[in-house]
C-alpha atoms as a PDB file:
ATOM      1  CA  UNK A   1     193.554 136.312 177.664  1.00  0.00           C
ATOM      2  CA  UNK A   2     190.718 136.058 179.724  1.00  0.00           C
ATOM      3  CA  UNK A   3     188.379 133.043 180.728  1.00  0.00           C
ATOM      4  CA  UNK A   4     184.972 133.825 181.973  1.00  0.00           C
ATOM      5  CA  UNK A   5     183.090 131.874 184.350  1.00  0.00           C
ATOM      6  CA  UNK A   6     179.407 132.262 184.022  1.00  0.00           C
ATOM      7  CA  UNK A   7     176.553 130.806 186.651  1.00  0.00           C
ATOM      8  CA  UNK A   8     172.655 131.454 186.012  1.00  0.00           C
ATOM      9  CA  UNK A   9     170.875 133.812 188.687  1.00  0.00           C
ATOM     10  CA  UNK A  10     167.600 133.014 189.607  1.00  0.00           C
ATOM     11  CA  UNK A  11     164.906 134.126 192.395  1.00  0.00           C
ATOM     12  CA  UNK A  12     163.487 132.544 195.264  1.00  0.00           C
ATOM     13  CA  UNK A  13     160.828 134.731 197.116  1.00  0.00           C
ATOM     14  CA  UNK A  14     162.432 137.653 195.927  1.00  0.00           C
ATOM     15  CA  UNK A  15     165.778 137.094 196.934  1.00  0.00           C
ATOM     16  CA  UNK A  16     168.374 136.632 194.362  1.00  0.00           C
ATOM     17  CA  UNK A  17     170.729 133.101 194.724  1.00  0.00           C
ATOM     18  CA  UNK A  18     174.385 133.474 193.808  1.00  0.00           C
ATOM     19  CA  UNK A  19     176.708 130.088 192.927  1.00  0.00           C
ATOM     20  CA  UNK A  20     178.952 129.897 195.741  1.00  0.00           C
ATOM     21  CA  UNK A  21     182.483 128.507 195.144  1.00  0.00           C
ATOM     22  CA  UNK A  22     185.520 126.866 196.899  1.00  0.00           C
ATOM     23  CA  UNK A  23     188.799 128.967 196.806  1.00  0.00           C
ATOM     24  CA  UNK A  24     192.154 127.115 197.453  1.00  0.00           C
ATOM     25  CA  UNK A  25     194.762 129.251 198.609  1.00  0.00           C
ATOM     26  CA  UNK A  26     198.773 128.938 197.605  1.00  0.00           C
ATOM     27  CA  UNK A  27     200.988 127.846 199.568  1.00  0.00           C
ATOM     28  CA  UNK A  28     198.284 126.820 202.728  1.00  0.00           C
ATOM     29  CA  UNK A  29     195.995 124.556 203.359  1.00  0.00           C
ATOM     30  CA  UNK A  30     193.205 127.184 203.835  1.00  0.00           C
ATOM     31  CA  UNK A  31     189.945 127.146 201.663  1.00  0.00           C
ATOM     32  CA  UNK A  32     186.966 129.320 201.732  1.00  0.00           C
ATOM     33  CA  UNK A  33     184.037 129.355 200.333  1.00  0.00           C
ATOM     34  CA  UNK A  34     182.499 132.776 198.322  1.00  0.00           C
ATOM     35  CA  UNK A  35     179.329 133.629 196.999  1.00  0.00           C
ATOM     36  CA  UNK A  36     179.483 135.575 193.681  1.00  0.00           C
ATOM     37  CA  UNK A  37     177.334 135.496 190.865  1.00  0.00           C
ATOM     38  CA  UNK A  38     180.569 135.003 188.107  1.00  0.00           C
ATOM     39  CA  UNK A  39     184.213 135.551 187.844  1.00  0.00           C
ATOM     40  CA  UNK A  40     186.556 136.717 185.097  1.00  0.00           C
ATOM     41  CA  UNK A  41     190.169 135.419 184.853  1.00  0.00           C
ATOM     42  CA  UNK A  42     192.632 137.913 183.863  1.00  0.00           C
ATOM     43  CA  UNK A  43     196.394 138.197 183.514  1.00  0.00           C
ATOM     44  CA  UNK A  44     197.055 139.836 186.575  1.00  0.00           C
ATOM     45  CA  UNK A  45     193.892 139.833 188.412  1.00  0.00           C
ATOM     46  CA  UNK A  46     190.381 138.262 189.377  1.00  0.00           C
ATOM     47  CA  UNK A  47     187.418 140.181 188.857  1.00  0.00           C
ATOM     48  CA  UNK A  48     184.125 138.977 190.922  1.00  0.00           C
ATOM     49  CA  UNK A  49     180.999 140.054 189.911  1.00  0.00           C
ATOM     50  CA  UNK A  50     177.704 140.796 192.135  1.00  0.00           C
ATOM     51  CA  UNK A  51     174.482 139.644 191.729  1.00  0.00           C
ATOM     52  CA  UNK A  52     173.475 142.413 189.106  1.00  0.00           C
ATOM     53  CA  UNK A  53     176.183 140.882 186.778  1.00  0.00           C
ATOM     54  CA  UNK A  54     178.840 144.383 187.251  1.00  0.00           C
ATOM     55  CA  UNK A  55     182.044 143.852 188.773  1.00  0.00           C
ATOM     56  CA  UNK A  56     182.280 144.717 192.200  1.00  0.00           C
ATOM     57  CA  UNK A  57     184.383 146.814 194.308  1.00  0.00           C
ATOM     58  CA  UNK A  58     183.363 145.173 197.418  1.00  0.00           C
ATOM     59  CA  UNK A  59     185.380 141.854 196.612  1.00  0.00           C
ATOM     60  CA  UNK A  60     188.587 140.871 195.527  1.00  0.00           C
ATOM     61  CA  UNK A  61     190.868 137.701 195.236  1.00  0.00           C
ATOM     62  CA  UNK A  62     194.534 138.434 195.113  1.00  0.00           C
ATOM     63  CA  UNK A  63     195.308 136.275 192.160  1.00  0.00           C
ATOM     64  CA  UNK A  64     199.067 135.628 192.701  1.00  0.00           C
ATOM     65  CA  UNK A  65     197.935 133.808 196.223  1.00  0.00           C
ATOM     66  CA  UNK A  66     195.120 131.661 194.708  1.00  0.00           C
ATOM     67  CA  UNK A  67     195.651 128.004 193.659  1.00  0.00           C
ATOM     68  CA  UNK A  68     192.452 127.284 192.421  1.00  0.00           C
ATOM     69  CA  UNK A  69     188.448 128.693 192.180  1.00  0.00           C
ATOM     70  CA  UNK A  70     185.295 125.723 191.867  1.00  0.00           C
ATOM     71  CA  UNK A  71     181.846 125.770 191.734  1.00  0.00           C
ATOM     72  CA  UNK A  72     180.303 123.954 194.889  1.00  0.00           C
ATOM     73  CA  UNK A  73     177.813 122.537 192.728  1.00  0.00           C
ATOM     74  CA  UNK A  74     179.663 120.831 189.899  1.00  0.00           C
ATOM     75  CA  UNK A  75     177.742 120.249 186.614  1.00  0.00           C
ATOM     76  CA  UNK A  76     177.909 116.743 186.089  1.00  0.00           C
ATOM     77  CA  UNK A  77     177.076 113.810 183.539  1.00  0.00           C
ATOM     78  CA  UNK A  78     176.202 110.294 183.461  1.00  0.00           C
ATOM     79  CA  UNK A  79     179.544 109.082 180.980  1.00  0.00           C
ATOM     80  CA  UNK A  80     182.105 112.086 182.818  1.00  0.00           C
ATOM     81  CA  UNK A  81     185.925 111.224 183.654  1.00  0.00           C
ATOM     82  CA  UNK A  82     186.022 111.711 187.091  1.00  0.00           C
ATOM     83  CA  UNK A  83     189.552 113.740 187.008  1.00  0.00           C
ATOM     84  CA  UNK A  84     191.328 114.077 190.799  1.00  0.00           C
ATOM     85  CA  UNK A  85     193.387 117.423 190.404  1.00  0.00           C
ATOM     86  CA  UNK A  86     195.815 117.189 192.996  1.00  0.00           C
ATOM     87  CA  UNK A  87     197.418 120.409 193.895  1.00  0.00           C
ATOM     88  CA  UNK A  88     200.301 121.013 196.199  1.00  0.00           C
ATOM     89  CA  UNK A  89     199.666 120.998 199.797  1.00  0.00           C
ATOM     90  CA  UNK A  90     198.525 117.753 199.918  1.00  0.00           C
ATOM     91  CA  UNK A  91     194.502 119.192 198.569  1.00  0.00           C
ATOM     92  CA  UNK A  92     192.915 117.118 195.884  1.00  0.00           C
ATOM     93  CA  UNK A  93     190.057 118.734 193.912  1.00  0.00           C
ATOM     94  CA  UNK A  94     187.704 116.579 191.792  1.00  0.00           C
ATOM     95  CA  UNK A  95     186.310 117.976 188.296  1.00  0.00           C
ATOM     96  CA  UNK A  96     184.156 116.297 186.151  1.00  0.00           C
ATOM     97  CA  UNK A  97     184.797 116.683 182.764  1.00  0.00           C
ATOM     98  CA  UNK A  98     185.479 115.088 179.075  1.00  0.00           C
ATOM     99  CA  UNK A  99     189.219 115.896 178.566  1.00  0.00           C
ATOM    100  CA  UNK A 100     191.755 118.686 179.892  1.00  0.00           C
ATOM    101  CA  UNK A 101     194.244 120.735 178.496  1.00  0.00           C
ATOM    102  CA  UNK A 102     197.617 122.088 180.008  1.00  0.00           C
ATOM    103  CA  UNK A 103     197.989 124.480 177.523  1.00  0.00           C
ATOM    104  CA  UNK A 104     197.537 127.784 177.220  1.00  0.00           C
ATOM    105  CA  UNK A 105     196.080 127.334 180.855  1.00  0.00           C
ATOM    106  CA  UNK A 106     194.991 124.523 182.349  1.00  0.00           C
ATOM    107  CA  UNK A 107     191.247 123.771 181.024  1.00  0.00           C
ATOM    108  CA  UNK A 108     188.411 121.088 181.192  1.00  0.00           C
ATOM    109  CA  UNK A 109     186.328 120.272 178.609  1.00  0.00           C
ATOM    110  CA  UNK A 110     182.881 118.963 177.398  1.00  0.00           C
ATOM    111  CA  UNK A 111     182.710 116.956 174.272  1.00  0.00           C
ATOM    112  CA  UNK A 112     179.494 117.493 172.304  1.00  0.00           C
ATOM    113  CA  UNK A 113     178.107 119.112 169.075  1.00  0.00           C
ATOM    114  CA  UNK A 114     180.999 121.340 169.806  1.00  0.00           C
ATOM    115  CA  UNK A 115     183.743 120.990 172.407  1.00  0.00           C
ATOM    116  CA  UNK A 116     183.242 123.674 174.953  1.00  0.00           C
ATOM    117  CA  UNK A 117     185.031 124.697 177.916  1.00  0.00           C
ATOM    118  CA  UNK A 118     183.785 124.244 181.446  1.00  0.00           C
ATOM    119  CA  UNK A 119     182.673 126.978 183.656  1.00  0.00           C
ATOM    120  CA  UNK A 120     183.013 127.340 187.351  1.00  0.00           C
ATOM    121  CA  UNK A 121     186.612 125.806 187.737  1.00  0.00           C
ATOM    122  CA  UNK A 122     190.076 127.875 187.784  1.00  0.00           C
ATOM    123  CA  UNK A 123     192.970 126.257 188.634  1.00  0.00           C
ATOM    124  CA  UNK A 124     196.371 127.623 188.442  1.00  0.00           C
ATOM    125  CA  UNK A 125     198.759 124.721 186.441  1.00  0.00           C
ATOM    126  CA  UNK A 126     201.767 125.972 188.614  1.00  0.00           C
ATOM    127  CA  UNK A 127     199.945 124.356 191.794  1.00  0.00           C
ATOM    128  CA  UNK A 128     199.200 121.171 190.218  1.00  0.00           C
ATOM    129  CA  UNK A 129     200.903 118.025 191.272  1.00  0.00           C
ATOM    130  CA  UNK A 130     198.689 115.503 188.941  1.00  0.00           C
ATOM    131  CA  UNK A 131     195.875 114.965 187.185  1.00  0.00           C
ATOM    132  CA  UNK A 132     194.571 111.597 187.147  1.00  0.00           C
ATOM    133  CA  UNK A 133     191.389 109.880 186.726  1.00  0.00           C
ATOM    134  CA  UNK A 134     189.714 108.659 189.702  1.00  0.00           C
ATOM    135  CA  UNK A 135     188.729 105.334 188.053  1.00  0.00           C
ATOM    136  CA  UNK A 136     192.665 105.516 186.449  1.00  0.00           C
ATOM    137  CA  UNK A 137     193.990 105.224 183.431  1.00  0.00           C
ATOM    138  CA  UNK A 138     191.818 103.602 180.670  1.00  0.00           C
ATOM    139  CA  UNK A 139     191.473 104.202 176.931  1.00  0.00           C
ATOM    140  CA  UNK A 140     189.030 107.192 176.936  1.00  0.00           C
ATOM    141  CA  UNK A 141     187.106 108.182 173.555  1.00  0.00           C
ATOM    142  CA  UNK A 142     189.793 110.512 172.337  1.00  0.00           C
ATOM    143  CA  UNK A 143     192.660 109.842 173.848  1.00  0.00           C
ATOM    144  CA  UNK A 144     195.782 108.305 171.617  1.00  0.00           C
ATOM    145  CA  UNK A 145     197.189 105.089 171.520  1.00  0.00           C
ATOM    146  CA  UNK A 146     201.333 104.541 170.683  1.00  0.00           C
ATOM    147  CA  UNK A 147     202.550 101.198 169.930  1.00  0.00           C
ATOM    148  CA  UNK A 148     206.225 100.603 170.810  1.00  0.00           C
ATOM    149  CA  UNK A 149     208.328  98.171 168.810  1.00  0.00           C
END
């Protein structure tokens, strides 16, 4: 299975303006930032992809050693769920979103006409220590409600 992250290129004076994105390390406290124009999740790999949308040679992200991949610039609306991811390591990583799922992989969603995952965030479930809202735990359009006896 693969999950593709997709970012729009555009130019300024000529030049062409890639998304640039924060990369938590496993196992470290270490994050970098890259600039890449898209990635592509695989099951053994990450592919990055240049500005001329082709995978590049002249990149790579050991996937085994990466925690999680996010868009600097996080798309972001007005009635979101603030969501604090926090990994191990004591990092916390905030992602706006509708709803999340654990399974398959761990993936945030938009609600809309359709329900449609978001692009721009990667994050490996086995680093995850919580996910919690930032505002905490209140009845959220969609989420379920058990009574106890």
């Amino acid at each position: 299975m693969r999950c593709s992250t997709y970012v729009a290129e555009f130019r300024i004076g000529g030049r062409t303006n890639r998304e640039r994105f924060y990369c938590y390390a496993k196992n470290s406290e270490k994050t970098f930032t890259i600039n890449i124009y898209k990635f592509e999740v695989g099951e053994q790999e990450i592919t990055l992809f240049n500005s001329g949308n082709a995978a590049s040679d002249f990149g790579f992200l050991a996937k085994p050693k990466i925690a999680a991949i996010v868009t600097t610039q996080p798309n972001r609306n007005k009635a979101a769920i603030e969501f604090l991811v926090h990994l191990t390591g004591d990092r916390v990583i905030t992602v706006y979103a509708d709803a999340f799922r654990l399974e398959p992989e761990l993936t945030f969603y938009w609600f809309g006409p359709k329900e449609k995952a978001i692009s721009g965030v990667y994050i490996d479930s086995s680093d995850v220590v919580a996910i919690i809202p930032a505002q905490g735990l209140q009845m959220y359009f969609g989420d379920t409600v058990t009574s106890r006896p």
